[in-house]
PDB file of N, CA and C in Angstrom:
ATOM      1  N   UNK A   1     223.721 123.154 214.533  1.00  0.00           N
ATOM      2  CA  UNK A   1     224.920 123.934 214.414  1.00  0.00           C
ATOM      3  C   UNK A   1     225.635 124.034 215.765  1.00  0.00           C
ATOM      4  N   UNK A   2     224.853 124.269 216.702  1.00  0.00           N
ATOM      5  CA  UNK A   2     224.911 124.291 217.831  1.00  0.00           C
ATOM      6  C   UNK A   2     226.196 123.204 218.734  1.00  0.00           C
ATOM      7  N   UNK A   3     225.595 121.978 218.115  1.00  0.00           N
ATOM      8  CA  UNK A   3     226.263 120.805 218.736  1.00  0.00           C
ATOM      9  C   UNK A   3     227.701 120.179 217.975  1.00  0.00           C
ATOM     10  N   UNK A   4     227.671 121.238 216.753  1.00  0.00           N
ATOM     11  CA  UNK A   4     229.013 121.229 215.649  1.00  0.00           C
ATOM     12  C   UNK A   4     229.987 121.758 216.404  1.00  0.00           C
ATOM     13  N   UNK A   5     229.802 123.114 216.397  1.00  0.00           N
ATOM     14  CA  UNK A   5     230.679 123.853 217.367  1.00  0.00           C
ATOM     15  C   UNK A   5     230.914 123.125 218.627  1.00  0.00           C
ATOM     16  N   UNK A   6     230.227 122.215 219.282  1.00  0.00           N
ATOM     17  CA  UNK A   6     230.239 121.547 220.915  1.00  0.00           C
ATOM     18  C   UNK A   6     231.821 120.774 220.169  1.00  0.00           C
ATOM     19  N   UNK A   7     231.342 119.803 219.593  1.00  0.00           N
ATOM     20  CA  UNK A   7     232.108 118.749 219.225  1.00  0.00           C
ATOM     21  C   UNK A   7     233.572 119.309 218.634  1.00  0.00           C
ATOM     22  N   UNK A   8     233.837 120.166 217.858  1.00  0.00           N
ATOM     23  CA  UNK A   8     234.657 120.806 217.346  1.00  0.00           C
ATOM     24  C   UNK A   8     235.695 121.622 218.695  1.00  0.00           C
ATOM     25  N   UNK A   9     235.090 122.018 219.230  1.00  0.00           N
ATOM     26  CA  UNK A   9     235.661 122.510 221.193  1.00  0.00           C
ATOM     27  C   UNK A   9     236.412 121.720 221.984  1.00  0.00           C
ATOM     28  N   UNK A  10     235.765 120.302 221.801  1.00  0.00           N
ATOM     29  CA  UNK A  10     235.765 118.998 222.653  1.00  0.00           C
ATOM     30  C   UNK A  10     237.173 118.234 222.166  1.00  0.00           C
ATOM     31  N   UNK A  11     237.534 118.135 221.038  1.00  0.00           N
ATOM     32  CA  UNK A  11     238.311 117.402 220.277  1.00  0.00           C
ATOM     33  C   UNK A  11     239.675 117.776 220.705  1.00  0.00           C
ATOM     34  N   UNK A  12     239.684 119.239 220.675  1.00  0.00           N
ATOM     35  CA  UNK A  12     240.955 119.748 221.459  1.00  0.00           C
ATOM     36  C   UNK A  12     241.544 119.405 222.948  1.00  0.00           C
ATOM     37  N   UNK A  13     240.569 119.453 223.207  1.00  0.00           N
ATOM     38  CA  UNK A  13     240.199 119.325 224.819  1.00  0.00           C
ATOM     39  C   UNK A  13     240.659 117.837 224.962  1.00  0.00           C
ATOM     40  N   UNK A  14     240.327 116.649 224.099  1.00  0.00           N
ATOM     41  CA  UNK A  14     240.600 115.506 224.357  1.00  0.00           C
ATOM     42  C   UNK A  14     241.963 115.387 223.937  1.00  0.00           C
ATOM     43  N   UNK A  15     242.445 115.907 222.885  1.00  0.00           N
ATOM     44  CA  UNK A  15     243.846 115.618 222.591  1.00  0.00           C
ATOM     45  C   UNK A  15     244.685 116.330 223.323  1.00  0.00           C
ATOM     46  N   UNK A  16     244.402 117.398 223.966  1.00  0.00           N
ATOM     47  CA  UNK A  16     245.347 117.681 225.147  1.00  0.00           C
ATOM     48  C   UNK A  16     245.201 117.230 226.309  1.00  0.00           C
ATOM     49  N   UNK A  17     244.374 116.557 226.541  1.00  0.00           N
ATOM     50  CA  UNK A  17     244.177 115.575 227.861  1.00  0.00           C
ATOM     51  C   UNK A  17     244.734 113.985 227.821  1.00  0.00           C
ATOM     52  N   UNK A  18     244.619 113.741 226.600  1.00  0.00           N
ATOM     53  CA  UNK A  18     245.584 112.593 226.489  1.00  0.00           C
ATOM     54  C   UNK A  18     246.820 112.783 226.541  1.00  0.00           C
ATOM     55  N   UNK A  19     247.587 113.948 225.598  1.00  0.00           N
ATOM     56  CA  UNK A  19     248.952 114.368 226.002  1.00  0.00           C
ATOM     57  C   UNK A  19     249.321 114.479 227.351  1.00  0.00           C
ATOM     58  N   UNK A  20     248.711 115.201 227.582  1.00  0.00           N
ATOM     59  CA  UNK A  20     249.411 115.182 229.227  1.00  0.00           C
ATOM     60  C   UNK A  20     248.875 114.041 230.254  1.00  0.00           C
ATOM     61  N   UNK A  21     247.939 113.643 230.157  1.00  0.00           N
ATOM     62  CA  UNK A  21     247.820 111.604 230.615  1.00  0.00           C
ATOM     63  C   UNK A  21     249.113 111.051 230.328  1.00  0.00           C
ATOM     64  N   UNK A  22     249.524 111.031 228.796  1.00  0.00           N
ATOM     65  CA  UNK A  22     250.646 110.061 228.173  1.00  0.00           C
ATOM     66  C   UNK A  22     251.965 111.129 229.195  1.00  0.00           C
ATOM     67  N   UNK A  23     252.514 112.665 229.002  1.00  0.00           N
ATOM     68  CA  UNK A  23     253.501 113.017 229.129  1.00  0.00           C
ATOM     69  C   UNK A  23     253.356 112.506 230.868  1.00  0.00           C
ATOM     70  N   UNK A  24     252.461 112.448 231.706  1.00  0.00           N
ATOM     71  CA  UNK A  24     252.135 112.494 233.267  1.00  0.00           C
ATOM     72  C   UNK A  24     252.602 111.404 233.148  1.00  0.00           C
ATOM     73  N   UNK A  25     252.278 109.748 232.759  1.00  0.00           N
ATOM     74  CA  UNK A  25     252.530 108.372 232.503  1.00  0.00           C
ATOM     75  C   UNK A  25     254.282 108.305 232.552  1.00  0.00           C
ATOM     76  N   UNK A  26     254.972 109.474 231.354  1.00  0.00           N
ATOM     77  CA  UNK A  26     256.217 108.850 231.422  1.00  0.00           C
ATOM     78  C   UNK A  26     257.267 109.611 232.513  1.00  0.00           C
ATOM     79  N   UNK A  27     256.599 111.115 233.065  1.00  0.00           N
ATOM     80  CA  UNK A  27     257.605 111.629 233.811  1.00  0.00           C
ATOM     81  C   UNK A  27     257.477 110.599 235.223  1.00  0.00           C
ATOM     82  N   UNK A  28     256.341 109.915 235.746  1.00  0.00           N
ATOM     83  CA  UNK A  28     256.141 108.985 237.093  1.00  0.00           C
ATOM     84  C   UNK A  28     257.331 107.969 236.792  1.00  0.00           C
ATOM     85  N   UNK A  29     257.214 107.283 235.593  1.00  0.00           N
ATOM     86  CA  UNK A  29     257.711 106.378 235.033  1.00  0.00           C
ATOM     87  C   UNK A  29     258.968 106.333 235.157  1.00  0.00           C
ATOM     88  N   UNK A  30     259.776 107.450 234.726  1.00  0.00           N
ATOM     89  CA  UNK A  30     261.027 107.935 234.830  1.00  0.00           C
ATOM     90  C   UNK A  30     261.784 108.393 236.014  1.00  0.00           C
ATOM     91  N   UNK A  31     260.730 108.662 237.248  1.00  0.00           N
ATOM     92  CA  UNK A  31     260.740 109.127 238.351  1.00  0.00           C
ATOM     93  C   UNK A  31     261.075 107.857 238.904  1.00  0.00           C
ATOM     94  N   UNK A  32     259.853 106.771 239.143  1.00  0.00           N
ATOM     95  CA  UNK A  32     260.156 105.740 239.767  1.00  0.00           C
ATOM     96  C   UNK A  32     261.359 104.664 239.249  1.00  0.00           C
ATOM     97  N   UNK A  33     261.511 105.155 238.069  1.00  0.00           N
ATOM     98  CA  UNK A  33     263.343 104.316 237.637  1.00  0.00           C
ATOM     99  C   UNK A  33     263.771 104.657 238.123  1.00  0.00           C
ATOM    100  N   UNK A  34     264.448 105.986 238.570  1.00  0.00           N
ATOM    101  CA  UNK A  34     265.531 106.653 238.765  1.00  0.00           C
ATOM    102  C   UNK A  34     265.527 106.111 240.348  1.00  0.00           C
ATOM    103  N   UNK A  35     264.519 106.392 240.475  1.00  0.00           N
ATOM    104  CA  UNK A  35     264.500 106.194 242.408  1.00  0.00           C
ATOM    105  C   UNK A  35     264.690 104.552 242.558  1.00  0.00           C
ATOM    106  N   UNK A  36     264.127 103.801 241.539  1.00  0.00           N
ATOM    107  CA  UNK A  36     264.648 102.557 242.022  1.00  0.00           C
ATOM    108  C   UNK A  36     266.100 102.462 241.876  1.00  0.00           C
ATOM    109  N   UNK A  37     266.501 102.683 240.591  1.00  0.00           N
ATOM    110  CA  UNK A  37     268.540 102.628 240.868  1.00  0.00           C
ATOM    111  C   UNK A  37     268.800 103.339 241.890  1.00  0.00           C
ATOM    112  N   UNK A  38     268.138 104.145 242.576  1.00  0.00           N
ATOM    113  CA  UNK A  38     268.903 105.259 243.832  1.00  0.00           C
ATOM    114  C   UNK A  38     268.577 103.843 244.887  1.00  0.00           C
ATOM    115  N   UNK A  39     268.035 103.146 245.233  1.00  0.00           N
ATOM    116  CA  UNK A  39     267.664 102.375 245.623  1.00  0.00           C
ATOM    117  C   UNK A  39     268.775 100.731 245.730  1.00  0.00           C
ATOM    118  N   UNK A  40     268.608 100.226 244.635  1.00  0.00           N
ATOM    119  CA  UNK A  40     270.104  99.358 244.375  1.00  0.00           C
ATOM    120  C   UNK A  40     271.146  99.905 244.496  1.00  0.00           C
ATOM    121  N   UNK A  41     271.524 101.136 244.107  1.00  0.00           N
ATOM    122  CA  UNK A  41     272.884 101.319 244.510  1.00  0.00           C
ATOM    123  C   UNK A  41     272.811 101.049 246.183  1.00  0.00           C
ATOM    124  N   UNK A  42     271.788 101.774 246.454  1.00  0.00           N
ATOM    125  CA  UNK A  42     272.423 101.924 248.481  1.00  0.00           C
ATOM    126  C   UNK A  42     272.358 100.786 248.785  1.00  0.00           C
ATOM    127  N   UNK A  43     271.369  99.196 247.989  1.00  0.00           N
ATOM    128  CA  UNK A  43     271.290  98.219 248.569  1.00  0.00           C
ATOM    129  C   UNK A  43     272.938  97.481 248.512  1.00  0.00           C
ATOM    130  N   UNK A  44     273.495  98.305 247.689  1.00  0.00           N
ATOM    131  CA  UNK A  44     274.918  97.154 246.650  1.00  0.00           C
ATOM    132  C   UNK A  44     275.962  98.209 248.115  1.00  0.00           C
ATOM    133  N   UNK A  45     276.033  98.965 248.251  1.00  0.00           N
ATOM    134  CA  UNK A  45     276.735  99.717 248.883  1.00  0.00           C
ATOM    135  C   UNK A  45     276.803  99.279 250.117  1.00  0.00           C
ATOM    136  N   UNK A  46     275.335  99.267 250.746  1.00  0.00           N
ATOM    137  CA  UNK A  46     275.144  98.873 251.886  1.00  0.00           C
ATOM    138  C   UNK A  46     275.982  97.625 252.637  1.00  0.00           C
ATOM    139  N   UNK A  47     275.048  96.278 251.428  1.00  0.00           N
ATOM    140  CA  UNK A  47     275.786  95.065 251.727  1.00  0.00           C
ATOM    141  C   UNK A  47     277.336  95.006 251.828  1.00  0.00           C
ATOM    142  N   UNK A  48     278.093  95.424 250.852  1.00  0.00           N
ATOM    143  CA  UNK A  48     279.397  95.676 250.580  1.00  0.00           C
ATOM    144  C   UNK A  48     280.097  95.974 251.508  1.00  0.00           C
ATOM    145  N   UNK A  49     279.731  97.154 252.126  1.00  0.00           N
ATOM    146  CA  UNK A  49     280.908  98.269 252.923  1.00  0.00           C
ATOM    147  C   UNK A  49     280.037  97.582 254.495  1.00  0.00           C
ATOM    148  N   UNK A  50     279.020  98.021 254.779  1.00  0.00           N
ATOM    149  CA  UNK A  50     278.549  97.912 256.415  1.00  0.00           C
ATOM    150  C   UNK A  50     278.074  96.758 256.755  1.00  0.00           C
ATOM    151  N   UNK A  51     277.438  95.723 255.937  1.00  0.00           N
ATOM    152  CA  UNK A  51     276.799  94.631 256.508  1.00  0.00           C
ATOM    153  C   UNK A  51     277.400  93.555 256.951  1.00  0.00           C
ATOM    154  N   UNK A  52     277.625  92.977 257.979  1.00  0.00           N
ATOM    155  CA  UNK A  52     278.220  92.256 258.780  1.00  0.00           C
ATOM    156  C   UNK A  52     280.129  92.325 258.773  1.00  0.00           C
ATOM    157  N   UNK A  53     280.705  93.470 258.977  1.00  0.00           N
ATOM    158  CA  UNK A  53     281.756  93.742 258.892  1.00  0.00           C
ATOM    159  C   UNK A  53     282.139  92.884 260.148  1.00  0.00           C
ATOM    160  N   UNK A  54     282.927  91.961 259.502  1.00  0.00           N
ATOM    161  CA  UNK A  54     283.815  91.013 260.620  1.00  0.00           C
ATOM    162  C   UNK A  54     285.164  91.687 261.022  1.00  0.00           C
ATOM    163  N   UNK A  55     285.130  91.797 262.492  1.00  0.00           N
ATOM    164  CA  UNK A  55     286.114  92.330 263.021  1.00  0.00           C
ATOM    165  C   UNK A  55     287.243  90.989 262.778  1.00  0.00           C
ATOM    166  N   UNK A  56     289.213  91.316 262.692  1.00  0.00           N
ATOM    167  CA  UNK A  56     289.946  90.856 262.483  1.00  0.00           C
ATOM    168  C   UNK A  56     290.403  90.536 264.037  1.00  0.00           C
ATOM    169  N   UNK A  57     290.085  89.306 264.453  1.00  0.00           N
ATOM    170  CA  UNK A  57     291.053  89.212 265.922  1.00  0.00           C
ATOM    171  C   UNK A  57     292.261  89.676 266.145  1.00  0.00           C
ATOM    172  N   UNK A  58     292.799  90.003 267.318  1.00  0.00           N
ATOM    173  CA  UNK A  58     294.056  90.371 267.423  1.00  0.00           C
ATOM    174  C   UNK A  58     295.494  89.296 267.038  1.00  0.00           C
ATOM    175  N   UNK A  59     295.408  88.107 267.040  1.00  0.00           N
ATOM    176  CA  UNK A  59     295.633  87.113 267.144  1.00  0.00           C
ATOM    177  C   UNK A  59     296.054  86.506 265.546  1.00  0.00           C
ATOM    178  N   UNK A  60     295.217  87.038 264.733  1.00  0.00           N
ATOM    179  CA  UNK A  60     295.099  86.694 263.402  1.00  0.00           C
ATOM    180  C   UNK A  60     296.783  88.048 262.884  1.00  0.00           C
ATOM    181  N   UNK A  61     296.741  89.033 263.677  1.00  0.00           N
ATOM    182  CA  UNK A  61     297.671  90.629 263.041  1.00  0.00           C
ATOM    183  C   UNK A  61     298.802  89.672 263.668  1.00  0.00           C
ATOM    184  N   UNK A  62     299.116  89.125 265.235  1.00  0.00           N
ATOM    185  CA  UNK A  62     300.034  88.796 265.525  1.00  0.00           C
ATOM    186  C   UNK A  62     300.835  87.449 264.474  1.00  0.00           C
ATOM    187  N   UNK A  63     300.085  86.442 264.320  1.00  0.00           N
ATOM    188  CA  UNK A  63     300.663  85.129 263.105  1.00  0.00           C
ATOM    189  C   UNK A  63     300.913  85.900 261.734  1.00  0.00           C
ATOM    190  N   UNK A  64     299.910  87.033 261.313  1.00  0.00           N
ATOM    191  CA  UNK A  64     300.899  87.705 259.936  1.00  0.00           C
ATOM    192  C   UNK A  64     301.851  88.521 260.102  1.00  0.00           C
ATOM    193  N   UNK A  65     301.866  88.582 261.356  1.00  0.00           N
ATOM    194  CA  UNK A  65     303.232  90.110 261.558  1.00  0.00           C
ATOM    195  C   UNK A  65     304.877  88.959 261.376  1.00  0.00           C
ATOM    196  N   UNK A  66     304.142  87.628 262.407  1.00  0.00           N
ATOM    197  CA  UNK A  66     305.241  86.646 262.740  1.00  0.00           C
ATOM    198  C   UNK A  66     305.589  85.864 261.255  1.00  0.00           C
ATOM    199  N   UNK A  67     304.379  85.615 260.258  1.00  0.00           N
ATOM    200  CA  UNK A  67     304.810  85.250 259.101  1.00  0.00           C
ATOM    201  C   UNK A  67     305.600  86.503 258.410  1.00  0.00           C
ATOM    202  N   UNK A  68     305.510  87.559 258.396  1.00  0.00           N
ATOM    203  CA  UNK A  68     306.047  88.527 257.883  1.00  0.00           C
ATOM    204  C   UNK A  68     307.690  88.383 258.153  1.00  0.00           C
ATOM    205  N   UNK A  69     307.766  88.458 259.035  1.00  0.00           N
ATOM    206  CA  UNK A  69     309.123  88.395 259.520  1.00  0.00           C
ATOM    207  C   UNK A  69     309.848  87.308 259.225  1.00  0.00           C
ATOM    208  N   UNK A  70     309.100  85.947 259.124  1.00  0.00           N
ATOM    209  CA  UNK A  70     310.082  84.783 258.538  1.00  0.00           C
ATOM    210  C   UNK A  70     309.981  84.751 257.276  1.00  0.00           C
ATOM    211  N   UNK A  71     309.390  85.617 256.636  1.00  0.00           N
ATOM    212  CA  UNK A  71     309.443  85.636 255.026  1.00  0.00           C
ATOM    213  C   UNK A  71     311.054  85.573 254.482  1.00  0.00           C
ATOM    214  N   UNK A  72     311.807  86.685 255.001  1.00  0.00           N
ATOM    215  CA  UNK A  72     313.110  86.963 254.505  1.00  0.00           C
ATOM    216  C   UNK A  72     314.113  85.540 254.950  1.00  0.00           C
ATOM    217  N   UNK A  73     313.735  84.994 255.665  1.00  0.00           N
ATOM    218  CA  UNK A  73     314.400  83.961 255.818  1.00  0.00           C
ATOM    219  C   UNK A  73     314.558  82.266 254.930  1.00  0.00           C
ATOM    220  N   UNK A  74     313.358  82.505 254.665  1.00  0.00           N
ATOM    221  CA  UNK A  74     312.264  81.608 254.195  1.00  0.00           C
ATOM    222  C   UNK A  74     312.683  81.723 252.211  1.00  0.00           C
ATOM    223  N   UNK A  75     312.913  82.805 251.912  1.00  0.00           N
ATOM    224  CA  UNK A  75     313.560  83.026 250.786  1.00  0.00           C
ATOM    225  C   UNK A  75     314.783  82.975 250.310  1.00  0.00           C
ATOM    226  N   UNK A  76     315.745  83.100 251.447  1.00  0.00           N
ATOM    227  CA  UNK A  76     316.870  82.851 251.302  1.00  0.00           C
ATOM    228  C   UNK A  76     316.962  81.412 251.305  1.00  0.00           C
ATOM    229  N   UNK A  77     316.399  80.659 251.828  1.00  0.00           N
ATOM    230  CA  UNK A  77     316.482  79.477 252.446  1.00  0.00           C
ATOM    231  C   UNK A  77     316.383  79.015 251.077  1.00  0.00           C
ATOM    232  N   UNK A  78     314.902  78.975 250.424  1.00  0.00           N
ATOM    233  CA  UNK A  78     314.520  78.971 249.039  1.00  0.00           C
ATOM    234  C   UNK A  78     315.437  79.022 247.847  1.00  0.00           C
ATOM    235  N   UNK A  79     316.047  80.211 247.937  1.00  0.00           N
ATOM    236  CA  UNK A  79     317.033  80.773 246.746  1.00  0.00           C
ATOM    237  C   UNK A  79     318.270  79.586 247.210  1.00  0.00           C
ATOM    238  N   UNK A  80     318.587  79.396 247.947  1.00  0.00           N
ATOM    239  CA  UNK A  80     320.004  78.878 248.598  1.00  0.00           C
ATOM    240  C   UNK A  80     319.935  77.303 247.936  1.00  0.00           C
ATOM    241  N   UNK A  81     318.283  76.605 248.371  1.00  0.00           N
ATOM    242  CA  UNK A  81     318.347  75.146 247.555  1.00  0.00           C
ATOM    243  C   UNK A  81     318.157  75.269 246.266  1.00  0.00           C
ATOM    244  N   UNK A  82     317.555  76.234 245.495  1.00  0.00           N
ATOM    245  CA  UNK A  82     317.867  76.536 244.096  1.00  0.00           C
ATOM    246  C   UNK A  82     319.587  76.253 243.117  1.00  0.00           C
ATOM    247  N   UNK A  83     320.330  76.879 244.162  1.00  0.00           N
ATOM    248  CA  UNK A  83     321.319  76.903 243.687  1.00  0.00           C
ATOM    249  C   UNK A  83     322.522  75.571 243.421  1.00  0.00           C
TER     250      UNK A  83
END
């Protein structure tokens, strides 16, 4: 009788130890997803915005400022053999 009651004690004991094994299994689980996307994003961010940001020579602002300026000319010129 003795060892009825043992076993009958025990059964509980195991099915709530597996529950929380299984619930422990998926909150890590869910933990280490989350932290890996926290992870890719900063890698996607990183590369994107800071990693090897090439400075623009000065040289490169001066030929688009100078193309800028012959644009209006350059269109008229354009429109004018159109006609």
């Amino acid at each position: 009788m003795c060892m009825c009651l043992k076993e009958i004690i025990k059964c509980p004991a195991r099915i709530v130890c597996c529950c929380c094994e299984c619930a422990l299994k998926i909150i890590l689980s869910t933990i280490m997803s989350a932290l890996l996307i926290v992870v890719v994003i900063g890698l996607i961010i990183y590369f994107a915005v800071y990693y090897k940001k090439d400075e623009v020579p000065p040289e490169t602002h001066a030929q688009a400022k100078n193309l800028i300026d012959q644009l209006p000319k350059a269109m008229d010129k354009f429109l004018k053999a159109l006609q």
